[in-house]
Structures are given as structure tokens and as C-alpha cells.
C-alpha atoms as a PDB file:
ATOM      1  CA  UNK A   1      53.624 -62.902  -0.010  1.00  0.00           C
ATOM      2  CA  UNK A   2      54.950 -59.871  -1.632  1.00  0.00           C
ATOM      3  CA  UNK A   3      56.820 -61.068  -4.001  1.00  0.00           C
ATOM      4  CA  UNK A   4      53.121 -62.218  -5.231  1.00  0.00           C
ATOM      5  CA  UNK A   5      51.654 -59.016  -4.957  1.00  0.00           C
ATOM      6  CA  UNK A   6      54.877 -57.111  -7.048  1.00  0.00           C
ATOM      7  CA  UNK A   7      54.098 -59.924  -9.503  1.00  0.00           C
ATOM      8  CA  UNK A   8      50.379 -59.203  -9.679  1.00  0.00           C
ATOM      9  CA  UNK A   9      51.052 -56.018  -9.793  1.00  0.00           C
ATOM     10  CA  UNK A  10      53.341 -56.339 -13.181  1.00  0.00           C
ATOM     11  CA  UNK A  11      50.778 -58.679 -14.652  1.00  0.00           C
ATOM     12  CA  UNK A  12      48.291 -56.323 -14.138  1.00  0.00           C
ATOM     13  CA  UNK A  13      50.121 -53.401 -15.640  1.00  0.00           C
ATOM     14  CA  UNK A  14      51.533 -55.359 -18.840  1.00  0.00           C
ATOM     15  CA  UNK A  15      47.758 -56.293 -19.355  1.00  0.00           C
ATOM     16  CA  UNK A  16      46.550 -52.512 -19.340  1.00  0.00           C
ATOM     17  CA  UNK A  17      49.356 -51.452 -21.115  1.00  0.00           C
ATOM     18  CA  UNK A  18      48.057 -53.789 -23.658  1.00  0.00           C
ATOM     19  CA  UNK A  19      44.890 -53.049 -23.810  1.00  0.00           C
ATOM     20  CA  UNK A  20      45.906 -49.514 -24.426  1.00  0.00           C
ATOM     21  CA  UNK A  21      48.256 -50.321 -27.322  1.00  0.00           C
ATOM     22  CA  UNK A  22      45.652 -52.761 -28.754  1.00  0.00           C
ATOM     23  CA  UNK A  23      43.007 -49.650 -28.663  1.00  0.00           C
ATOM     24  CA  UNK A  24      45.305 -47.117 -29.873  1.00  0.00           C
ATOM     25  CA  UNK A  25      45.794 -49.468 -33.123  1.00  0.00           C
ATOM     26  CA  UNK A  26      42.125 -50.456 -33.692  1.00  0.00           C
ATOM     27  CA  UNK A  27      41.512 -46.543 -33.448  1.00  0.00           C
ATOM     28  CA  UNK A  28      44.094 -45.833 -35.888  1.00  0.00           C
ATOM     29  CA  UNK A  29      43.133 -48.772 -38.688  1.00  0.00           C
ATOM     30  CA  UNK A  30      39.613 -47.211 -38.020  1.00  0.00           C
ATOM     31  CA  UNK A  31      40.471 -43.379 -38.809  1.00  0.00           C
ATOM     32  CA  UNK A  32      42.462 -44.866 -41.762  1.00  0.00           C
ATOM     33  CA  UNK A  33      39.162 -46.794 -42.986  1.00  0.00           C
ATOM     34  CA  UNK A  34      37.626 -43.527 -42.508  1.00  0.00           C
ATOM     35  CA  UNK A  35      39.746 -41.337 -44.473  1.00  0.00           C
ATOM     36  CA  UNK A  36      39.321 -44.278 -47.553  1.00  0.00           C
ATOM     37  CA  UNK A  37      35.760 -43.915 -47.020  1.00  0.00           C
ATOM     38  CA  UNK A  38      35.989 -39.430 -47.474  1.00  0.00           C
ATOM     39  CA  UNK A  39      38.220 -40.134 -50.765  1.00  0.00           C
ATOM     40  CA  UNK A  40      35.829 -42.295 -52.120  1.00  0.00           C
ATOM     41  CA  UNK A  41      33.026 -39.815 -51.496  1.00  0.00           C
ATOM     42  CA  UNK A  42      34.820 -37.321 -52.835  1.00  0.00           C
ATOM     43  CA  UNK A  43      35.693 -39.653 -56.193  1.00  0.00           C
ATOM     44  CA  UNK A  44      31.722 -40.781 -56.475  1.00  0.00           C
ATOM     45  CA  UNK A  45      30.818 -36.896 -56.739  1.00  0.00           C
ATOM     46  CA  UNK A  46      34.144 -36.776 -59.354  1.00  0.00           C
ATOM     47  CA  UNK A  47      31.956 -39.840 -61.221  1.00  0.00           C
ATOM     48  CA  UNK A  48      28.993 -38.542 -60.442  1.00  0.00           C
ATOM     49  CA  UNK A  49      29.791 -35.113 -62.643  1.00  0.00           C
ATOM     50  CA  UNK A  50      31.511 -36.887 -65.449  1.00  0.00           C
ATOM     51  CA  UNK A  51      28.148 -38.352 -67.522  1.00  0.00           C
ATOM     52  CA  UNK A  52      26.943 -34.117 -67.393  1.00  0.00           C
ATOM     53  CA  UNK A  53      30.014 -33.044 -68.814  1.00  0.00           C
ATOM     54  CA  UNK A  54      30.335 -35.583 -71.617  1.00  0.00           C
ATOM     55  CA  UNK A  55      26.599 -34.806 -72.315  1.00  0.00           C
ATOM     56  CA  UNK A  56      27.215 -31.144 -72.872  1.00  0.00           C
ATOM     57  CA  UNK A  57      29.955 -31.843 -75.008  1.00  0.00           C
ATOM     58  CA  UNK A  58      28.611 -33.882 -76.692  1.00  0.00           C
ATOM     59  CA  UNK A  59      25.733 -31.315 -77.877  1.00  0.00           C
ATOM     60  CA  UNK A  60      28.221 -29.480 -79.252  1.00  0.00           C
ATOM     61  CA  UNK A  61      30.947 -32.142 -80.518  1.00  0.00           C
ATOM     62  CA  UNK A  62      28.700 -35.284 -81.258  1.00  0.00           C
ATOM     63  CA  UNK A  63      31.449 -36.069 -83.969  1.00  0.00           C
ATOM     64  CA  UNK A  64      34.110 -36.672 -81.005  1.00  0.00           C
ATOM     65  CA  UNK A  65      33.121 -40.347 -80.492  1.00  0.00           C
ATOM     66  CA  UNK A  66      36.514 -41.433 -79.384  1.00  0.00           C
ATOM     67  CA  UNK A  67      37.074 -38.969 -76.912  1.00  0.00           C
ATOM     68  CA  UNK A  68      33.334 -39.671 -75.017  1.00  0.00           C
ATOM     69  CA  UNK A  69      34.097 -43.237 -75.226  1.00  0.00           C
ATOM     70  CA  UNK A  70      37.836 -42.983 -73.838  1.00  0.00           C
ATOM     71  CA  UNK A  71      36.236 -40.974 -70.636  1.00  0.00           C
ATOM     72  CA  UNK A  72      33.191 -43.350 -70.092  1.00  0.00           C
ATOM     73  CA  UNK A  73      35.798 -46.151 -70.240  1.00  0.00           C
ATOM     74  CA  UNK A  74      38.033 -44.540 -67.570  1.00  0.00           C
ATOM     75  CA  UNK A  75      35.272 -43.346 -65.836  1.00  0.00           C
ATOM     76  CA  UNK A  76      33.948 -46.932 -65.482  1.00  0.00           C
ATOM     77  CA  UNK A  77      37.351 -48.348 -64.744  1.00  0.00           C
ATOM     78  CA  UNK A  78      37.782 -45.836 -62.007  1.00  0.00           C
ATOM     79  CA  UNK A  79      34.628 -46.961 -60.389  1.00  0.00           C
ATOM     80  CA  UNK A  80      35.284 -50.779 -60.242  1.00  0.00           C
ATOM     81  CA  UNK A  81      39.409 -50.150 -58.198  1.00  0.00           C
ATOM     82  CA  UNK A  82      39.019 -51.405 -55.230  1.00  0.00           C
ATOM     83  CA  UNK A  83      42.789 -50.911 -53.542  1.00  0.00           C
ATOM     84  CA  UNK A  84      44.799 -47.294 -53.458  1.00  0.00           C
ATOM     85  CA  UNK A  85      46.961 -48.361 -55.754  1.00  0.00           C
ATOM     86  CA  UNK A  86      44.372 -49.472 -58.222  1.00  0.00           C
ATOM     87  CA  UNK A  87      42.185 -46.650 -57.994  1.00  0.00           C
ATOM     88  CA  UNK A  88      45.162 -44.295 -58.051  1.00  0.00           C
ATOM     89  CA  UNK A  89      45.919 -45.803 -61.581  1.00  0.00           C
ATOM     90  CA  UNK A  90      42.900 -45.700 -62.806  1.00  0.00           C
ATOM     91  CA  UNK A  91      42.207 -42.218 -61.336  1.00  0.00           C
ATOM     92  CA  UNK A  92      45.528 -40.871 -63.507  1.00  0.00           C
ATOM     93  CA  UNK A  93      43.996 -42.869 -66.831  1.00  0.00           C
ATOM     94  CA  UNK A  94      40.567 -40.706 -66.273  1.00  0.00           C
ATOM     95  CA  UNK A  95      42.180 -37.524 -65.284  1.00  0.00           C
ATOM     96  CA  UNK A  96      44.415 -37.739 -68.704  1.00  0.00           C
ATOM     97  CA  UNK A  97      41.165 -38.474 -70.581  1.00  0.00           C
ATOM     98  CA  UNK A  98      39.417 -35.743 -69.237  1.00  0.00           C
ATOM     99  CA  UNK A  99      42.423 -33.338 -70.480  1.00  0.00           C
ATOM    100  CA  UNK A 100      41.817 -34.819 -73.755  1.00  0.00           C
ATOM    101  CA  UNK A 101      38.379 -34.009 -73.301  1.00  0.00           C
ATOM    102  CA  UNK A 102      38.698 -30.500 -72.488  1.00  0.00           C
ATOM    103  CA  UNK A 103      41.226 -29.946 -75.628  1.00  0.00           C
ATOM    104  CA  UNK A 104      38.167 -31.359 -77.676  1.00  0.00           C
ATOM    105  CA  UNK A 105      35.862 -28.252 -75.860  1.00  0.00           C
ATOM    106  CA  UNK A 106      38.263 -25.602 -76.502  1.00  0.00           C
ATOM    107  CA  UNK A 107      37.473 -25.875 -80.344  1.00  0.00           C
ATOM    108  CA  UNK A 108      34.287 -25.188 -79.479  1.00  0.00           C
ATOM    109  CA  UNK A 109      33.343 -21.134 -78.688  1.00  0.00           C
ATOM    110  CA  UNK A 110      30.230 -21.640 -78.130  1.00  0.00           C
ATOM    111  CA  UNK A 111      30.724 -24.603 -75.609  1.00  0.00           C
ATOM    112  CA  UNK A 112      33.335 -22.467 -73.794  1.00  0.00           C
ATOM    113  CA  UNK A 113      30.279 -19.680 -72.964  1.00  0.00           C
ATOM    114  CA  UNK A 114      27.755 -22.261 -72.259  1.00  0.00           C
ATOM    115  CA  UNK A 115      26.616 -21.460 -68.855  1.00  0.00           C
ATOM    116  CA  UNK A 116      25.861 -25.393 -67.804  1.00  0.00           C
ATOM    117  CA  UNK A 117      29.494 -26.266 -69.179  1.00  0.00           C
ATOM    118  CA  UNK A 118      30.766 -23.807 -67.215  1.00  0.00           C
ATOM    119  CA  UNK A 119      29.420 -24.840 -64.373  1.00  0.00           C
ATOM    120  CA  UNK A 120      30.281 -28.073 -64.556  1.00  0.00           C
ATOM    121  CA  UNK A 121      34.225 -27.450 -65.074  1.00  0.00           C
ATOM    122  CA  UNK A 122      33.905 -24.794 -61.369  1.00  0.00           C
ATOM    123  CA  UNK A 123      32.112 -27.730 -60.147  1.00  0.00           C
ATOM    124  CA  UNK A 124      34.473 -30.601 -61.106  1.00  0.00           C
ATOM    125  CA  UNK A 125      37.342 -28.018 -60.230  1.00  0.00           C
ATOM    126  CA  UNK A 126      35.823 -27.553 -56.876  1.00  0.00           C
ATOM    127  CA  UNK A 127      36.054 -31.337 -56.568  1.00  0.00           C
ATOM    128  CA  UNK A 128      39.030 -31.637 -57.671  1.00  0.00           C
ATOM    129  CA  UNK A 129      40.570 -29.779 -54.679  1.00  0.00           C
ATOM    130  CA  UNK A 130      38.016 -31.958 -52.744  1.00  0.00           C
ATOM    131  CA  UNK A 131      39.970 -35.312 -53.824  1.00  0.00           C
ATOM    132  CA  UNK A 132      43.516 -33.807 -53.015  1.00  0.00           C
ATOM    133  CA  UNK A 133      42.082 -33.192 -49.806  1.00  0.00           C
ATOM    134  CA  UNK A 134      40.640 -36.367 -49.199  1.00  0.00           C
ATOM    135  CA  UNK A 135      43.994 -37.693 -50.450  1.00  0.00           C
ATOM    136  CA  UNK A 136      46.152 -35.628 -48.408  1.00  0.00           C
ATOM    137  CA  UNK A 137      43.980 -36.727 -44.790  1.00  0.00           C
ATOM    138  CA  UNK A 138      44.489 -40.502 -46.317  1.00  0.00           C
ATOM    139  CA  UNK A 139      47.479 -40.683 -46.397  1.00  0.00           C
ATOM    140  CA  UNK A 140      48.430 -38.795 -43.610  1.00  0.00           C
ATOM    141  CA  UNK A 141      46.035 -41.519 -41.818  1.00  0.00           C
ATOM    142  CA  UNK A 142      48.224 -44.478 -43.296  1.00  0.00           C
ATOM    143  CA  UNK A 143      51.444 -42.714 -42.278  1.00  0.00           C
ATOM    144  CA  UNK A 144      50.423 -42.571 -38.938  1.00  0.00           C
ATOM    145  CA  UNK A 145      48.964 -45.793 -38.632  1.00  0.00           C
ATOM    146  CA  UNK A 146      51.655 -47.499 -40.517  1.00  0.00           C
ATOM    147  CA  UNK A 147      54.285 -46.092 -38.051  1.00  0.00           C
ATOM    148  CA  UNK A 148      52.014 -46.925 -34.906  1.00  0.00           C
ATOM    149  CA  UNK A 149      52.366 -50.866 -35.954  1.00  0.00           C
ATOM    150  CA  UNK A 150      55.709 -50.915 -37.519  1.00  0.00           C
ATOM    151  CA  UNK A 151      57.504 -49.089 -34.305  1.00  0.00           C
ATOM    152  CA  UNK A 152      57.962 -50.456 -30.630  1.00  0.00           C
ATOM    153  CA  UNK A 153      55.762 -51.234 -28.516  1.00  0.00           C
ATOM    154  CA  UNK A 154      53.069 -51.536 -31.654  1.00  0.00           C
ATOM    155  CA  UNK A 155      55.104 -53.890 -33.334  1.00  0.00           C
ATOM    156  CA  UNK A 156      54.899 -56.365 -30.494  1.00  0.00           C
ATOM    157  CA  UNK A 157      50.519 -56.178 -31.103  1.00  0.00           C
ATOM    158  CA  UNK A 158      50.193 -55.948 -34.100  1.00  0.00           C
ATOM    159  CA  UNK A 159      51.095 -59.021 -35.998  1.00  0.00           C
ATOM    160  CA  UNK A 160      49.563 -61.434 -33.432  1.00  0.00           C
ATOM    161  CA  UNK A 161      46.349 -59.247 -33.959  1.00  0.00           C
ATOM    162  CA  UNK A 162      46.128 -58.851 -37.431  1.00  0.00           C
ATOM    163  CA  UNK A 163      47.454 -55.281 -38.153  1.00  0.00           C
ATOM    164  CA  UNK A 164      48.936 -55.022 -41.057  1.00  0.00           C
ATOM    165  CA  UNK A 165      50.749 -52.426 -43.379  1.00  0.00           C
ATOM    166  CA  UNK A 166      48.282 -50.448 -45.647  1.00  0.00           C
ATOM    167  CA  UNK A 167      48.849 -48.594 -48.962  1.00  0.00           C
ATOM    168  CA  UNK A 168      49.163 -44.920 -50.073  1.00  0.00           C
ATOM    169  CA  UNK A 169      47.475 -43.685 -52.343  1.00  0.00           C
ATOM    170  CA  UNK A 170      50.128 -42.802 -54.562  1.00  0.00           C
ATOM    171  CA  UNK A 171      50.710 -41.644 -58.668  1.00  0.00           C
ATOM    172  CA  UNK A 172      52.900 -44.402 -59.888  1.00  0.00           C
ATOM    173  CA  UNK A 173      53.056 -43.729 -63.301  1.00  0.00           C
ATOM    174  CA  UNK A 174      55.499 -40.822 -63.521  1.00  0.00           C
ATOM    175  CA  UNK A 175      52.652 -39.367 -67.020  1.00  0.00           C
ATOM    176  CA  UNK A 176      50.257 -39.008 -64.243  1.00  0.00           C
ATOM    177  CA  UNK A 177      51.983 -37.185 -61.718  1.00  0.00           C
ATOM    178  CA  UNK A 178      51.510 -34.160 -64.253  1.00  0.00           C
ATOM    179  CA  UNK A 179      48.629 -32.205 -63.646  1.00  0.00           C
ATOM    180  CA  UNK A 180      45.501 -32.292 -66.299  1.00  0.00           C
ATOM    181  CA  UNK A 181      45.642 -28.996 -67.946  1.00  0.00           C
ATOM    182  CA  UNK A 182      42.156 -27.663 -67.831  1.00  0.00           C
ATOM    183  CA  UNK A 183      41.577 -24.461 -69.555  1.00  0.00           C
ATOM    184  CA  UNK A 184      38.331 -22.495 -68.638  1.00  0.00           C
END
């Protein structure tokens, strides 16, 4: 009879302990899905700003076709990634093409002390530091959530549930690990 009850009593415990582990990894994939969810916030208000800007410039520099185009293009591609890696490439393709578009305003004087142009460069700065925050809390999420199921006990749960590895959201491209100069 108590060798019953001490195996109950196991039973029970491996099932809560479980439970617990099972929890701790749905909270985890959750505050990861999250944290995706605050960078792409923070790169819809990066999109959002982009149409202004060209339009301002383009007062000024309508004869900079090329340039407009190359930023509506990456601006477009950046809004259809779906994965990290995908929108991290395509992130580095628009940052590069907004560089080129802020050489383009720097010929311009009288672009440089329009007020609306210059609040749209604080304001894209602004969001700038907004995305490398975002970023930075995303991929501090899929560090800890990667290490939760690849580590005993999570390893045990999380393949027969479904957990799986996600992505940083990393620069691959060593061109756009350099930061966009942006002159105001």
C-alpha cells in the first residue's frame, strides 16, 4: 500500500513539474511573439514616415528620380518580409537607400532649413532609436527563449510540443552592419 502512495506521489509531481515547464515555454514563445509584434510597430511608424520625406525632397529635387524610386522600392520590400532574417535584409537595403537619399538633400540649402524636413529627419531619428530598441528586447526575448527549449529539463517538452528554435534578428550582410550616415 505504500509503495502505491510513493508512486502516486512521483506521478503526481512529474505531472506538475510538467505543467510548469510546459507554461514557462508557452510564456516565453509568447513574450518572444510580443517583442516581434513592438519591432514591427516600431518599423510601420519607420514606413509610415518614409512617403513625407521623399515628398519633401522631392519639392526640392524632383530631378532625383532614381533616388525616390530606389527608397519606395526598399520601402515596399521592407513591408512585404515576413521572417527576421528577411526583414533584417530588407531593413539594411532601405536604410542604405535612405543614406543615399539624404546625400541627395545635402545639395540642397534650402531643403536642409526647411522646417517640415527637419522635422521629419528628428522624427525618423527618434525612430530610429525606437527600432534598436525594439530590436535589442527581441532578441533578448529569442535568447532567452531559445535557451529555455534547447537546455534540460526544456529540451525534454519542447520537441514533443512543438517548440522550436526562432531567429534573431540579425545584419547579415557585413555593408549593412555600417551605420547610415545621416547628416542634419
Amino acid at each position: 500500500m505504500i509503495w502505491i502512495i510513493i508512486v502516486l506521489a512521483v506521478l503526481v509531481v512529474i505531472a506538475v513539474v510538467l505543467v510548469l515547464l510546459y507554461n514557462n515555454l508557452v510564456r516565453l514563445r509568447n513574450r518572444v511573439d510580443n517583442a516581434w509584434a513592438q519591432v514591427e510597430v516600431q518599423l510601420k511608424r519607420r514606413w509610415d514616415l518614409i512617403p513625407n520625406l521623399v515628398e519633401t525632397v522631392k519639392g526640392y529635387a524632383s530631378h532625383e528620380r532614381e533616388t525616390f524610386e530606389a527608397v519606395t522600392a526598399a520601402r515596399a520590400n521592407a513591408q512585404q518580409a515576413r521572417t527576421p532574417a528577411d526583414t533584417a535584409s530588407a531593413e539594411g537595403i532601405l536604410g542604405a537607400a535612405l543614406g543615399r537619399l539624404f546625400a541627395v538633400a545635402e545639395a540642397y540649402p534650402e531643403l536642409q532649413a526647411d522646417e517640415n524636413f527637419r522635422q521629419l529627419q528628428t522624427e525618423l531619428a527618434e525612430t530610429e532609436n525606437r527600432v534598436a530598441v525594439a530590436r535589442q528586447v527581441y532578441n533578448d526575448s529569442v535568447l532567452t527563449y531559445n535557451n529555455a527549449i534547447q537546455t534540460f529539463p526544456g529540451l525534454v517538452i519542447a520537441g514533443p510540443f512543438g517548440f522550436s528554435i526562432r531567429e534573431f534578428f540579425e545584419v547579415e550582410e557585413e555593408a549593412q552592419r555600417e551605420v547610415p550616415v545621416v547628416d542634419f
